[in-house]
Every structure is written in C-alpha cells, then in structure tokens.
C-alpha atoms as a PDB file:
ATOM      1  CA  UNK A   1      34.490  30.504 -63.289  1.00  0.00           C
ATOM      2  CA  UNK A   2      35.404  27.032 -62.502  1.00  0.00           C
ATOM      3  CA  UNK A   3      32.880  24.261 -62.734  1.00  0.00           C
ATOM      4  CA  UNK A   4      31.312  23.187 -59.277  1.00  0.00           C
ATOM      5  CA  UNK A   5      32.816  20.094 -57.119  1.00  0.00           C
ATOM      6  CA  UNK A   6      31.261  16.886 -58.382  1.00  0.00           C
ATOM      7  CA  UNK A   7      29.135  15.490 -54.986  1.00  0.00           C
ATOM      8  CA  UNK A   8      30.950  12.258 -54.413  1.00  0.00           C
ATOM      9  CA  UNK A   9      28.471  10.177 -52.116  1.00  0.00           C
ATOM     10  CA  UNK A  10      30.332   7.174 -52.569  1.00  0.00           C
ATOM     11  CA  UNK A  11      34.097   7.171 -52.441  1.00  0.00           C
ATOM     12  CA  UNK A  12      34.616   3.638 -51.467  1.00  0.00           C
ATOM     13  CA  UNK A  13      32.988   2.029 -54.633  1.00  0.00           C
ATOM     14  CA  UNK A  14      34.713  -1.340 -55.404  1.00  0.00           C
ATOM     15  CA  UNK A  15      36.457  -1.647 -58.798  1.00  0.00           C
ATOM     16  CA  UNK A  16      34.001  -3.358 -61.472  1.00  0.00           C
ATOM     17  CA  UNK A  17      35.132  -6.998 -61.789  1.00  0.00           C
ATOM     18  CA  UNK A  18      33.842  -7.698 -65.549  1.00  0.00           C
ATOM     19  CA  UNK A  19      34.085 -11.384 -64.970  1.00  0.00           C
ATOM     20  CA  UNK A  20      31.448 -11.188 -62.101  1.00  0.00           C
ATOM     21  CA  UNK A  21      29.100  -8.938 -64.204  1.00  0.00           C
ATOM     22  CA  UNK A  22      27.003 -11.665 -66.182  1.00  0.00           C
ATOM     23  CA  UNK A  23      26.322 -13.506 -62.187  1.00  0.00           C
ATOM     24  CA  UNK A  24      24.899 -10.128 -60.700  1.00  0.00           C
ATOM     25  CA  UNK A  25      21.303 -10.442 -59.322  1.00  0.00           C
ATOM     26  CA  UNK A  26      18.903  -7.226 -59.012  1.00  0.00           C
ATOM     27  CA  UNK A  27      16.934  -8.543 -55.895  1.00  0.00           C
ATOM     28  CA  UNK A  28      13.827  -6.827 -54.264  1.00  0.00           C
ATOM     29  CA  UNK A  29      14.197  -5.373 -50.719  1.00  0.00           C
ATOM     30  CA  UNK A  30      11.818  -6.613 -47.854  1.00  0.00           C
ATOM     31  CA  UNK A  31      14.807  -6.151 -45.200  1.00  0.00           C
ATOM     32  CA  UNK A  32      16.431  -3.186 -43.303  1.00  0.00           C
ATOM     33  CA  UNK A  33      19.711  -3.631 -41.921  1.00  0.00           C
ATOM     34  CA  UNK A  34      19.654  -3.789 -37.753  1.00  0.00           C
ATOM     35  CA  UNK A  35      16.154  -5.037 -38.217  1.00  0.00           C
ATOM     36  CA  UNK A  36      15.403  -8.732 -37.136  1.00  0.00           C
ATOM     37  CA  UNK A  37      11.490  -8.635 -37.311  1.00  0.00           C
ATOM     38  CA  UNK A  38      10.272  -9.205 -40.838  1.00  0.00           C
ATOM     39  CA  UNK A  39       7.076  -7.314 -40.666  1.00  0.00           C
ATOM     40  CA  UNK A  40       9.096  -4.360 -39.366  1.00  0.00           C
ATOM     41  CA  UNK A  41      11.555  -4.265 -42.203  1.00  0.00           C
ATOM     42  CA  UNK A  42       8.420  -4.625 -44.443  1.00  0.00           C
ATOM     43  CA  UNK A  43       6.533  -1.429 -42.745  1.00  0.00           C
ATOM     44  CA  UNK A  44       9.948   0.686 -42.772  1.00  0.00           C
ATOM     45  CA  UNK A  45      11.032  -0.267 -46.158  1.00  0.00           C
ATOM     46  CA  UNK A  46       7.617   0.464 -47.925  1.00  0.00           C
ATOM     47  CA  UNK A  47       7.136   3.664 -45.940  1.00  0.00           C
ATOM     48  CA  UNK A  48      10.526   4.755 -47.317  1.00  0.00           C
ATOM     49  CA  UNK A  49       9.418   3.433 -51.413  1.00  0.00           C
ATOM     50  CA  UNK A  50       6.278   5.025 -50.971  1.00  0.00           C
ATOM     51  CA  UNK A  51       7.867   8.658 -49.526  1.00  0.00           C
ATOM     52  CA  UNK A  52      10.608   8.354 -52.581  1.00  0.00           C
ATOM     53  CA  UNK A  53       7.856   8.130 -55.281  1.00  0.00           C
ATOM     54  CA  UNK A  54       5.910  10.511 -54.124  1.00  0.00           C
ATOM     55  CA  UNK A  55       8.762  12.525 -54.149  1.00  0.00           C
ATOM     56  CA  UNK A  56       9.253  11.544 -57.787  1.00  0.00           C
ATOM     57  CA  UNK A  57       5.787  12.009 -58.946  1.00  0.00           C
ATOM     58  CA  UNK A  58       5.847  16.123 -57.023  1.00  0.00           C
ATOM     59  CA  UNK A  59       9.470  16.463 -58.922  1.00  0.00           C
ATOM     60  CA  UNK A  60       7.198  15.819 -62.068  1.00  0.00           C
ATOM     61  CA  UNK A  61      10.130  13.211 -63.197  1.00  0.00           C
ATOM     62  CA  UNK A  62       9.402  10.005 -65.044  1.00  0.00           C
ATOM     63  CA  UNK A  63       9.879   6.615 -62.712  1.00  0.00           C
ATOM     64  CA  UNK A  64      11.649   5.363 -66.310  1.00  0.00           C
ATOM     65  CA  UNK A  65      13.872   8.256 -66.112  1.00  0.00           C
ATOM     66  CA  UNK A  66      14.848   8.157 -62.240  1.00  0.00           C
ATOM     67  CA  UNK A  67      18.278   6.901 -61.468  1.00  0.00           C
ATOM     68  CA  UNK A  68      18.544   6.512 -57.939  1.00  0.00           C
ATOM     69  CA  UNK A  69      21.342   7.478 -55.934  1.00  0.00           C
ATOM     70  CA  UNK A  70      24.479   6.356 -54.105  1.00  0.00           C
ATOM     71  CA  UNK A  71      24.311   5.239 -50.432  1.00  0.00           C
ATOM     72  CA  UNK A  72      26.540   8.044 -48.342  1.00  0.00           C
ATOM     73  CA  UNK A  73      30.007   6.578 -47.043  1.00  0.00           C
ATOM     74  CA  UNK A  74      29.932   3.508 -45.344  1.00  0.00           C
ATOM     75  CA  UNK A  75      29.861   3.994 -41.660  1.00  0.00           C
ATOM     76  CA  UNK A  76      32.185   2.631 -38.806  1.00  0.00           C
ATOM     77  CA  UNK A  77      32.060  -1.119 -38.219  1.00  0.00           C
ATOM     78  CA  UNK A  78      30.489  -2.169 -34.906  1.00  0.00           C
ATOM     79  CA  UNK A  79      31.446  -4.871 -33.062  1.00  0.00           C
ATOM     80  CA  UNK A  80      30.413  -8.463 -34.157  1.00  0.00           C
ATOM     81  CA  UNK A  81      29.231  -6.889 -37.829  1.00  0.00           C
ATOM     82  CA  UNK A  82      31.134  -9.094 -40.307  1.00  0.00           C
ATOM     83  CA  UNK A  83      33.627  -7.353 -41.913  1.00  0.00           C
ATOM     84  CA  UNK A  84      32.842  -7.380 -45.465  1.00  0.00           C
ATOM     85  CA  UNK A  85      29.394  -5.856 -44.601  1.00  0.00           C
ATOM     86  CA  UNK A  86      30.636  -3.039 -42.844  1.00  0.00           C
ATOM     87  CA  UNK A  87      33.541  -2.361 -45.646  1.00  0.00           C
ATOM     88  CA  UNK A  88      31.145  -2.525 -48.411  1.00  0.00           C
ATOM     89  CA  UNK A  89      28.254  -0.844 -47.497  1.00  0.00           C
ATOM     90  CA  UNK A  90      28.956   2.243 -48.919  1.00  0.00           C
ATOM     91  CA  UNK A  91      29.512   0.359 -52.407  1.00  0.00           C
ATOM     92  CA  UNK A  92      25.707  -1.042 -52.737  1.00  0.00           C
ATOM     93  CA  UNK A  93      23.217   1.280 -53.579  1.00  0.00           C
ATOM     94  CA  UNK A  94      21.218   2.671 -51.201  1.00  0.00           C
ATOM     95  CA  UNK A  95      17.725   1.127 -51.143  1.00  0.00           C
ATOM     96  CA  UNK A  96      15.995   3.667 -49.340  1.00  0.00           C
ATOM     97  CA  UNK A  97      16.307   5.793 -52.933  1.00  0.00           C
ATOM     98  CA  UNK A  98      15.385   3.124 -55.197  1.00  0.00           C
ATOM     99  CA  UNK A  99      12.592   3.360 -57.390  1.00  0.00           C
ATOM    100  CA  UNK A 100       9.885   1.360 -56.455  1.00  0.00           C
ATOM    101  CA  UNK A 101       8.732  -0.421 -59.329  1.00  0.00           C
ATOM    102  CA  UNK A 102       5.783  -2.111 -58.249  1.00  0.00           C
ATOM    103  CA  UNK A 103       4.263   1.058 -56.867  1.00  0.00           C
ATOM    104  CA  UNK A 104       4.648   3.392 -59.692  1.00  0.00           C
ATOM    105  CA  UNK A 105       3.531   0.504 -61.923  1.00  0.00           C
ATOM    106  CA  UNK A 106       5.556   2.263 -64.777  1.00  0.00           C
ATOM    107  CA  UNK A 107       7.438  -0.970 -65.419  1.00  0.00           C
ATOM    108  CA  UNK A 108       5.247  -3.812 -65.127  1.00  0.00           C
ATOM    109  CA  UNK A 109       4.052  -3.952 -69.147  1.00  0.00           C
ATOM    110  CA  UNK A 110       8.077  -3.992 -70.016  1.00  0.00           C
ATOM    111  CA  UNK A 111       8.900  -6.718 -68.062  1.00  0.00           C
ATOM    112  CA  UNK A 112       5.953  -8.899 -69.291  1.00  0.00           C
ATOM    113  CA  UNK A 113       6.615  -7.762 -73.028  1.00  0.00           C
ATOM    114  CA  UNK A 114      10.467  -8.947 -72.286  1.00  0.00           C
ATOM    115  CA  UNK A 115       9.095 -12.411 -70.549  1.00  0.00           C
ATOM    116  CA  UNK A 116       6.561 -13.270 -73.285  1.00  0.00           C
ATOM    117  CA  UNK A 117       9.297 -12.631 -76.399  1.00  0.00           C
ATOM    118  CA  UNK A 118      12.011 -14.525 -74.063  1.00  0.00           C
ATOM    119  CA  UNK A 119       9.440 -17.593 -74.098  1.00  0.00           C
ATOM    120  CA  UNK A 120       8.046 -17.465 -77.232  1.00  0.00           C
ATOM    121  CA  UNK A 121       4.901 -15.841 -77.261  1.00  0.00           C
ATOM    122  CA  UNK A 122       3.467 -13.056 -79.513  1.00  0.00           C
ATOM    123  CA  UNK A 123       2.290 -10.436 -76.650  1.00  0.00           C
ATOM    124  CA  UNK A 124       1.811 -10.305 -72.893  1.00  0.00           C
ATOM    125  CA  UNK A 125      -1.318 -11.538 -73.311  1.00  0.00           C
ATOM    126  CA  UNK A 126      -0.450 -15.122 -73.400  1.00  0.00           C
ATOM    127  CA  UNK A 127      -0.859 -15.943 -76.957  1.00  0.00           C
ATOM    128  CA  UNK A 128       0.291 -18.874 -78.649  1.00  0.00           C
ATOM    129  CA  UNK A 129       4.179 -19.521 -77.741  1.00  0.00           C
ATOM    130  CA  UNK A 130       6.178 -21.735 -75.263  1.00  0.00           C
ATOM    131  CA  UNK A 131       4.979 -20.954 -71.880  1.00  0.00           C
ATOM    132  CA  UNK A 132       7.818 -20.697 -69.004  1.00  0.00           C
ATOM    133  CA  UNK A 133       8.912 -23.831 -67.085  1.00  0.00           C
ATOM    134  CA  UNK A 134       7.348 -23.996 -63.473  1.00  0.00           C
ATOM    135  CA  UNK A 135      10.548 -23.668 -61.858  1.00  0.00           C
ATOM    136  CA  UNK A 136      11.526 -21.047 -64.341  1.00  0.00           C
ATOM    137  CA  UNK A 137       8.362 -19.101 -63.079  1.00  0.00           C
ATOM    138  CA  UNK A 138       9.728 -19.626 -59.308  1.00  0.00           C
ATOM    139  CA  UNK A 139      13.215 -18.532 -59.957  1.00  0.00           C
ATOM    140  CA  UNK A 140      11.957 -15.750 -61.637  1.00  0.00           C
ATOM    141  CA  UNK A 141       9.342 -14.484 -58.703  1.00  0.00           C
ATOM    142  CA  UNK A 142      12.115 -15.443 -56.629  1.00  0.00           C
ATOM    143  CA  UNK A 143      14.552 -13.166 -58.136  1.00  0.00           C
ATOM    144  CA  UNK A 144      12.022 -10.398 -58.560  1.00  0.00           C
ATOM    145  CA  UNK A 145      10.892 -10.880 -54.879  1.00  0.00           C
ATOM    146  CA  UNK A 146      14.283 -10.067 -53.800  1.00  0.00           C
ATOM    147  CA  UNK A 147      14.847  -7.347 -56.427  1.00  0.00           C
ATOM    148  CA  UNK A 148      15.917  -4.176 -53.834  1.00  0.00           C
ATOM    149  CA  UNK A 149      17.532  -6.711 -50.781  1.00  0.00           C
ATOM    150  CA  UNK A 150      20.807  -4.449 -49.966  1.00  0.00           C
ATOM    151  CA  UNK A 151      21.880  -7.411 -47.744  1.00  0.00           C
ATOM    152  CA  UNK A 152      21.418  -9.649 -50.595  1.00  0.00           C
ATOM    153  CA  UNK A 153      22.717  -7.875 -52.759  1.00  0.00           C
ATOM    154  CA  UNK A 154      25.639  -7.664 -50.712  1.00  0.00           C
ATOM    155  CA  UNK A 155      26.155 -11.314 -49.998  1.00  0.00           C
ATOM    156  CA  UNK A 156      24.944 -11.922 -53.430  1.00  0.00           C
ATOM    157  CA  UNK A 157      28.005 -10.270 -55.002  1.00  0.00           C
ATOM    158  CA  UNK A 158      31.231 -11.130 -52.405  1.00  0.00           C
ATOM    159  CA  UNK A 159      30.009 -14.589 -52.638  1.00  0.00           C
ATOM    160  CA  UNK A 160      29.993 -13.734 -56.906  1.00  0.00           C
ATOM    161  CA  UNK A 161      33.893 -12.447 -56.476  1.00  0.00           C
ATOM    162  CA  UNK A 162      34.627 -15.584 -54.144  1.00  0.00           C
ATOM    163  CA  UNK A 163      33.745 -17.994 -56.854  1.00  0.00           C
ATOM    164  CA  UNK A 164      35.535 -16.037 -59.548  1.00  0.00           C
ATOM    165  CA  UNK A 165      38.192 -15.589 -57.347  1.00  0.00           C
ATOM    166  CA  UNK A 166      38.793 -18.951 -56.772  1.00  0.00           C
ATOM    167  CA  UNK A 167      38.390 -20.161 -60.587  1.00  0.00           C
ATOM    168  CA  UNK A 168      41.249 -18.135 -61.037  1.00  0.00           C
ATOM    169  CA  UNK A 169      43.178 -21.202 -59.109  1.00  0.00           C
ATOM    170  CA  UNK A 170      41.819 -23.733 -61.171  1.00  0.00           C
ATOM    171  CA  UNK A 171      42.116 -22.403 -64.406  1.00  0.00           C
ATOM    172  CA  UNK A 172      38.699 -22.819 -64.886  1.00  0.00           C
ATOM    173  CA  UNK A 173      36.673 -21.888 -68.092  1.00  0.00           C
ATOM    174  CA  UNK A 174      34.795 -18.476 -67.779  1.00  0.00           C
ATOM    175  CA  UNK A 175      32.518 -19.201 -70.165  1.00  0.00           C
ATOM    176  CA  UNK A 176      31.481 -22.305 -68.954  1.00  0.00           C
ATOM    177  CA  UNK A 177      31.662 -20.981 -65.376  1.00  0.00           C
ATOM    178  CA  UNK A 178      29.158 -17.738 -66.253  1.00  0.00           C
ATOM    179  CA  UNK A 179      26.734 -19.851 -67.830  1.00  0.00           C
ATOM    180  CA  UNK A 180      27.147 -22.729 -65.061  1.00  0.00           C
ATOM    181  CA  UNK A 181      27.207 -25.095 -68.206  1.00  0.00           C
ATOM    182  CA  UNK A 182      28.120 -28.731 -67.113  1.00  0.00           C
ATOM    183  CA  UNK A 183      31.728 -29.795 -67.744  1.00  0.00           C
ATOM    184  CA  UNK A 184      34.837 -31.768 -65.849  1.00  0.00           C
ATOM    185  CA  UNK A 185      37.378 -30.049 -64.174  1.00  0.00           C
ATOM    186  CA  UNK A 186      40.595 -29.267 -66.227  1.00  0.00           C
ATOM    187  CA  UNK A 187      43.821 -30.718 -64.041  1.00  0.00           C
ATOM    188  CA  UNK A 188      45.562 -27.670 -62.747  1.00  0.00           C
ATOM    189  CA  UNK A 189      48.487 -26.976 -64.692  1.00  0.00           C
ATOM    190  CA  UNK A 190      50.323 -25.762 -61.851  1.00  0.00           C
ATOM    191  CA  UNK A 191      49.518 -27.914 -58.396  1.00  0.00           C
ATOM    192  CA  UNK A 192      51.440 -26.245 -56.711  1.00  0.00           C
ATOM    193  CA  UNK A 193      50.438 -23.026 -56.447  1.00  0.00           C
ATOM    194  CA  UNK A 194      46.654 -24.212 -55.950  1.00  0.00           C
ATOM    195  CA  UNK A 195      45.514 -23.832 -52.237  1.00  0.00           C
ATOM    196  CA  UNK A 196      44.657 -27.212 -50.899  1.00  0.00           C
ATOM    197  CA  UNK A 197      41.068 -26.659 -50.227  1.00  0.00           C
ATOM    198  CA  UNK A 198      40.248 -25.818 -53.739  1.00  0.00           C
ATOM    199  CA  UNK A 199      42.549 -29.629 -54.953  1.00  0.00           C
ATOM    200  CA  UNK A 200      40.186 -31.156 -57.144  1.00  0.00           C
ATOM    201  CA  UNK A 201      38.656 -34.312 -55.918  1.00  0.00           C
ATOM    202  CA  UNK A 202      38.280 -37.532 -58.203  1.00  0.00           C
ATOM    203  CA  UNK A 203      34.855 -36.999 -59.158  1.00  0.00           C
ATOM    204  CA  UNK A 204      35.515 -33.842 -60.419  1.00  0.00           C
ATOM    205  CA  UNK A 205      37.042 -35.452 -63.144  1.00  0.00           C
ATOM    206  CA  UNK A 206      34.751 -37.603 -63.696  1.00  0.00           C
ATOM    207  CA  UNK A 207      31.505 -36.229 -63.713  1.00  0.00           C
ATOM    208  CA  UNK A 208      30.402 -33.301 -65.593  1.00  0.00           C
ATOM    209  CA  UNK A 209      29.269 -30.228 -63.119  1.00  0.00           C
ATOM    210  CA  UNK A 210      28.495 -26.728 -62.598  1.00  0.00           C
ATOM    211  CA  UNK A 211      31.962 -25.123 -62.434  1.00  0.00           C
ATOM    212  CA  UNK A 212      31.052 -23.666 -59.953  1.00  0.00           C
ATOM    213  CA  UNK A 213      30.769 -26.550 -57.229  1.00  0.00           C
ATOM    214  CA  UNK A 214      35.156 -26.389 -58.185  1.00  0.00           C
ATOM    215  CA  UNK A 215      35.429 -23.108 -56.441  1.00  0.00           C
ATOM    216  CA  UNK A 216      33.597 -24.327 -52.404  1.00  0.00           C
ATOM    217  CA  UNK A 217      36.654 -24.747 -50.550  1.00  0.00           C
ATOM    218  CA  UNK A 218      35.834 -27.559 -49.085  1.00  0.00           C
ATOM    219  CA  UNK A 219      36.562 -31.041 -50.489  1.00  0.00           C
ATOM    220  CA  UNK A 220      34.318 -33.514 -48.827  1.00  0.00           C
ATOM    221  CA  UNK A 221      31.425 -31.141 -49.714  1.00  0.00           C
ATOM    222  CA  UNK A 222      31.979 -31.322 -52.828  1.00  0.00           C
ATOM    223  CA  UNK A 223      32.278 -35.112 -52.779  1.00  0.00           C
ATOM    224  CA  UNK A 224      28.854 -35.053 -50.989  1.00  0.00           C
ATOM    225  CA  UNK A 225      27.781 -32.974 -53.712  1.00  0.00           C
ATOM    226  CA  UNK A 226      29.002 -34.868 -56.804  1.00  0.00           C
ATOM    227  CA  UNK A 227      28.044 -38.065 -55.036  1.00  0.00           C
ATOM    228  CA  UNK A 228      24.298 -36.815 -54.805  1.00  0.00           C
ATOM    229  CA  UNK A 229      23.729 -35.903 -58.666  1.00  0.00           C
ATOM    230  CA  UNK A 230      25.621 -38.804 -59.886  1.00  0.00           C
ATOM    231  CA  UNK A 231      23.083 -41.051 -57.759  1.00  0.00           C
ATOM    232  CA  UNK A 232      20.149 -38.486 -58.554  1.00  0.00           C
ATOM    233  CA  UNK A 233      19.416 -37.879 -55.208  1.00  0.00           C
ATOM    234  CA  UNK A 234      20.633 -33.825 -56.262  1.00  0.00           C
ATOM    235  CA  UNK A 235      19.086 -32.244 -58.727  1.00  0.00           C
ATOM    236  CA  UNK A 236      22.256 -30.525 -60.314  1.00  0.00           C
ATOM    237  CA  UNK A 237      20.076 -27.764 -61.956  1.00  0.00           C
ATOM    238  CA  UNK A 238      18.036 -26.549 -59.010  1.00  0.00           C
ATOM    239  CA  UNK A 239      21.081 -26.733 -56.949  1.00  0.00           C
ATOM    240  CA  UNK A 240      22.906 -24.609 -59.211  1.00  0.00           C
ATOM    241  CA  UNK A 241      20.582 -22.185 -58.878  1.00  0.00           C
ATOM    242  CA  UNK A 242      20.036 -21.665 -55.863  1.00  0.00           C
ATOM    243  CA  UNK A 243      23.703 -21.539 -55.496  1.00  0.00           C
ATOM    244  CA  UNK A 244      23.751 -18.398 -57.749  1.00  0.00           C
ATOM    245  CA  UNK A 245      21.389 -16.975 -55.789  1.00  0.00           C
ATOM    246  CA  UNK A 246      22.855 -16.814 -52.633  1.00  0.00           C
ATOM    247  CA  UNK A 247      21.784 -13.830 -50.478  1.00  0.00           C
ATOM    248  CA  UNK A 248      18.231 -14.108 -51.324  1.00  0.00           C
ATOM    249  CA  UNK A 249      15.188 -15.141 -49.404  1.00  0.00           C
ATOM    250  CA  UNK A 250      13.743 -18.839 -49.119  1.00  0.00           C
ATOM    251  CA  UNK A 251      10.009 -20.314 -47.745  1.00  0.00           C
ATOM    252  CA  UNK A 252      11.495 -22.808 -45.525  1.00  0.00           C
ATOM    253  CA  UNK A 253       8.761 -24.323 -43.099  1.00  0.00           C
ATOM    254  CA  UNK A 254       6.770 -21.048 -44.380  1.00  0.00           C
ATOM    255  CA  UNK A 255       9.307 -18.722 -42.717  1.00  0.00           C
ATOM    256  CA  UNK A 256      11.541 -16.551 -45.111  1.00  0.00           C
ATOM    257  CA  UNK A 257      15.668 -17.418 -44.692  1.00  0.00           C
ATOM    258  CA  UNK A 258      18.286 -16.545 -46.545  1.00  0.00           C
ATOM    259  CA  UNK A 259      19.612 -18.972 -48.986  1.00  0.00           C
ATOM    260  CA  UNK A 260      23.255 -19.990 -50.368  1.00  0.00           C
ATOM    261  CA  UNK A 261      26.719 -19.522 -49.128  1.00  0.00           C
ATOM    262  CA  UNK A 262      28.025 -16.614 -47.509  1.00  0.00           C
ATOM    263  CA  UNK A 263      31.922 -15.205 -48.322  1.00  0.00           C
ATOM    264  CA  UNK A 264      32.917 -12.472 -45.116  1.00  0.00           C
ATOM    265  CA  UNK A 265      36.358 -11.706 -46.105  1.00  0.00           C
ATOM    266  CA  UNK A 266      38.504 -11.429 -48.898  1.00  0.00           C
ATOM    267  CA  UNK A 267      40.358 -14.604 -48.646  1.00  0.00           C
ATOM    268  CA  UNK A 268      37.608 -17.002 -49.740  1.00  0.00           C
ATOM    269  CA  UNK A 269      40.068 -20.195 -50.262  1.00  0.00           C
ATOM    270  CA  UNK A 270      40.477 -20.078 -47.058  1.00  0.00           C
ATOM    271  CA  UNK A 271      36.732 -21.895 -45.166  1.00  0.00           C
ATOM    272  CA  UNK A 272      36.856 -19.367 -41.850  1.00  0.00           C
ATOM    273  CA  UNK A 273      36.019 -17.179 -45.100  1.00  0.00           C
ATOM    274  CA  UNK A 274      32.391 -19.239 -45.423  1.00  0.00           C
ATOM    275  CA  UNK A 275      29.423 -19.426 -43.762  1.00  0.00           C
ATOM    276  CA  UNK A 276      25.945 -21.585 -44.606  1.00  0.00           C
ATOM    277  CA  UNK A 277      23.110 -20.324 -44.422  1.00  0.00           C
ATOM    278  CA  UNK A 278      20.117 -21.362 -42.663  1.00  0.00           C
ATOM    279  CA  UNK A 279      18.642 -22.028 -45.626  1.00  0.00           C
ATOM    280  CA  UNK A 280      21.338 -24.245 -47.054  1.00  0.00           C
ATOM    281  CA  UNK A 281      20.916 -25.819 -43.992  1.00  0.00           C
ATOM    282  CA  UNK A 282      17.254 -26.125 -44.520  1.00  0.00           C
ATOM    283  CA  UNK A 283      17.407 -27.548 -47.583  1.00  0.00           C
ATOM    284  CA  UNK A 284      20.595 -29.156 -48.377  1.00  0.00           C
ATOM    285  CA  UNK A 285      21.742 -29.908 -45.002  1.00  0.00           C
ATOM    286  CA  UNK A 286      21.708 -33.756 -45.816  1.00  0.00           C
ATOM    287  CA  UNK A 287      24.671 -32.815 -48.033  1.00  0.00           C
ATOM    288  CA  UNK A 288      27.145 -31.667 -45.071  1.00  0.00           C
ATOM    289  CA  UNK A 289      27.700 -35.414 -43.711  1.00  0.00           C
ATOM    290  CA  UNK A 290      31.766 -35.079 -43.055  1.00  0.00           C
ATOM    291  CA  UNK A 291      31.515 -31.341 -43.148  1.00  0.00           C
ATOM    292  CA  UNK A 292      31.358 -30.596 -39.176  1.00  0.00           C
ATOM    293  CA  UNK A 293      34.188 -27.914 -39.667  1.00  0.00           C
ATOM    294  CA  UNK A 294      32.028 -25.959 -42.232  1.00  0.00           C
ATOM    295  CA  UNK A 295      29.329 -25.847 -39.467  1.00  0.00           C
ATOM    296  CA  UNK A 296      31.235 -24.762 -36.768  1.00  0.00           C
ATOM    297  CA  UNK A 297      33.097 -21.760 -39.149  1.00  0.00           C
ATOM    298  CA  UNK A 298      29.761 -20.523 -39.876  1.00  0.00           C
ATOM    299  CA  UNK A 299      28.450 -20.867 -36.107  1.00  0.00           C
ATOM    300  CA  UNK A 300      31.538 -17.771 -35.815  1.00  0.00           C
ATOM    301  CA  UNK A 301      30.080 -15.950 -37.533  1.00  0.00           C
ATOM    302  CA  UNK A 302      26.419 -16.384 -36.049  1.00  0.00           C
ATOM    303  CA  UNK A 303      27.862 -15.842 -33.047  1.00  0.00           C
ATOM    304  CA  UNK A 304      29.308 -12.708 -33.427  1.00  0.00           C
ATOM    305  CA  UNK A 305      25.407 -11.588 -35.017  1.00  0.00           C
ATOM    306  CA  UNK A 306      23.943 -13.103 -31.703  1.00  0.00           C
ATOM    307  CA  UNK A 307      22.060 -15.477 -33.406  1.00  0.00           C
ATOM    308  CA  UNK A 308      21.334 -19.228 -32.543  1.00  0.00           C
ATOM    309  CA  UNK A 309      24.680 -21.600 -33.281  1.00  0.00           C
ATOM    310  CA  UNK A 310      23.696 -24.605 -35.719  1.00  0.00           C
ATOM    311  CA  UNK A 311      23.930 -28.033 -34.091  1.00  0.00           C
ATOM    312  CA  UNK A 312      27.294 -30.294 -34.851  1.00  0.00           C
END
C-alpha cells in the first residue's frame, strides 16, 4: 500500500538564499497582522502562546522537542497591502504555533549558559569573566524582544535579500558584508552594467564602512551617511545595527515603532522599492537632508496602509 500524501501547508516557500542565512534575525512576536492597537496584538498573541503550550504540555511533548508548524497558503492580497507581504506570507512561519519560550520556561537556563560562555564567564551565575557591553545587553533584549514578530520577520528578511541583492552589483565582499566589517568600496569592474542608484559615491572610497551602507540605493544618503561617521556625529556601529535589524521594534518617545528600512518588491535598486520607517525617521531623520524623494516613496506606501504621510 502506498505511503500517505505528505501534508504540504506551505507550497509557496521561497528558495533558501545561503548568502542571506548568517543576517537572519529570530525576533519575538508582540504584533498580529490587521491589528493597529498594541495592547490588542499583545492580548491576542499571548492568548494564542498560552492555548499552544497548553496544548503541548496535554500532548505530553517536550517544549525542546516541539517544532512548530508552517503557516497555511498565503491568502489573496487586499487592496493597499504591499505586495511582498501578501506574496510571502505563506513563507514565514506561522506565529500563532510557535513555541512560547518564555512561558514554558524550558529554555531560559540554555540561553544564559550560551550568553555567559559567549562572554567569558564560568556559569550563569555571573562568575568571574568579561561581562557583556551595555549596548550588547540592549541589542540582545532587543533581538529577543522581537523574537516571534512575523511582520518583522518578514521585513527583516526582504530587506536581508535587498542588500544581498544589490552587493551582487558591486561586487562586494560577502564576507566582509555578513560580518558588516569596515572596508572601502571595490570600483566596479563593470560600470556599466551597475544601476545608477547603487554608483558609488567618493567617500565610499575613501572611508572605510559597513558594506552594507553600498547597497541603499540612494546616493546622497549615503553621502549624509559617510559624512556623519567621518565627522563623528554617526556612530557607525550602532547604526549598523540597527540597520540589520530592520523590522523590529524601537522605544521612540516611549512608544514602540518599527525600525530600519523597508524593501516591498523585488526590484530593490530601484528606491519606489524602499520605504523608512518611522523609526528611522525617529532616530536618524537628521540624516535625510537632500533625500526628499526617499520620503515621499515611502509616504506611497503609507498611504496605501492608511497611515499618516511623513512631512517633506
């Protein structure tokens, strides 16, 4: 008798991009798409965590154990949802079946045993050993915060395939641009053939940089942005960061908003591609002087969402 059908709950899963692998964030999930109200996305999302492990727990299986499942196939697009969220929904795991970490409390003593050998000390206890930077410790909540955001995970990786994308124009060093180690940009052995957005400015030859800052299609941000590390108005590390975690949540003015740059479509040398976020805005706005037609291609897109148009 022939082996049952394999269930295929996600047909639509995008082909692994290996290059793109080492940038992927896990990020924690305090939002529900079609929900604008924080506290409502909160309720809904731990009433569905809490339902799932109990679940778990009655199926006697081990939280360590549990694998959770794909998302069904992405639904029909409705009008004004960008189209790379409605095309890749069915691709990101679903969050409403992912383990909840926090609750089941399985994992906690790993991840402290895996932070206090990463910085040097002897147990999770805090003996001797090089204690975490500060910012290190931010990044880090930060991350974990966001650990099970499907909408940042989302943005997280097209804006991950943008960059790599567009390195692939500049002939840019993989290495370097995975570990977002500083270095000048290499002269493009074919001009050509490179879009004219992604032309490397001066400074990029000039001053050493995240490789990463090469692949914004937009030259006078990038001029802004060079221009404020090489007069240490920019801190190039924090920026660089932040950058790489695009799609996650930010305190700005105490209010959570979503950080980074935001990639819609699958042409991302092209800036009708792009959209800032209002927490770019928020905290880096100083850095779009010149860059009016950045603000108005990602006031499209908030328009077609319904939500409030930046000022120009």
């Amino acid at each position: 008798m022939p082996p049952p059908a394999q269930r295929r709950d996600n047909p639509s899963r995008s082909p692994p991009i290996s290059s793109i692998e080492a940038f992927r964030i896990t990020t924690t999930n305090e939002n529900w798409r079609g929900k604008n109200d924080p506290a409502e996305r909160r309720r809904i999302q731990n009433r569905i965590n809490q339902r799932a492990f109990r679940e778990r727990q009655r199926a006697g299986e081990s939280s360590k154990s549990y694998q959770p499942r794909s998302n069904s196939a992405a639904t029909s697009r409705s009008p004004g949802t960008p189209l790379a969220l409605s095309e890749n929904e069915g691709s990101d795991r679903g969050t409403d079946d992912e383990s909840d970490k926090d609750e089941s409390g399985s994992d906690d003593g790993d991840q402290d045993d895996d932070d206090a050998k990463e910085h040097g000390s002897d147990d999770s206890s805090g003996r001797t050993g090089r204690q975490p930077s500060t910012a290190t410790l931010q990044l880090r909540a930060q991350a974990t915060a966001q650990g099970r955001d499907e909408l940042a995970q989302l943005i997280n990786r097209n804006f991950m395939q943008a960059v790599v994308a567009n390195a692939r124009h500049l002939d840019l060093n993989p290495v370097a641009l995975r570990a977002g180690t500083a270095t000048l940009t290499p002269r493009p052995r074919n001009p050509a053939t490179c879009p004219a957005t992604l032309k490397p400015i001066e400074l990029q030859y000039q001053h050493p940089h995240d490789p990463m800052i090469d692949t914004i299609p937009h030259p006078r941000l990038r001029f802004n942005i060079l221009r404020a590390v090489a007069t240490r108005r920019l801190d190039p590390s924090c920026f660089s960061s932040c950058m790489r975690l695009s799609g996650t949540m930010h305190n700005l003015n105490g209010e959570p908003k979503r950080g980074g740059l935001i990639v819609w479509t699958q042409t991302p040398d092209v800036l009708a591609s792009w959209e800032l976020s209002e927490g770019f805005m928020g905290i880096w706005g100083y850095l779009l002087e010149g860059c009016d037609d950045f603000i108005r291609a990602s006031n499209v897109w908030r328009g077609r969402r319904g939500e409030a148009l930046f000022p120009v």
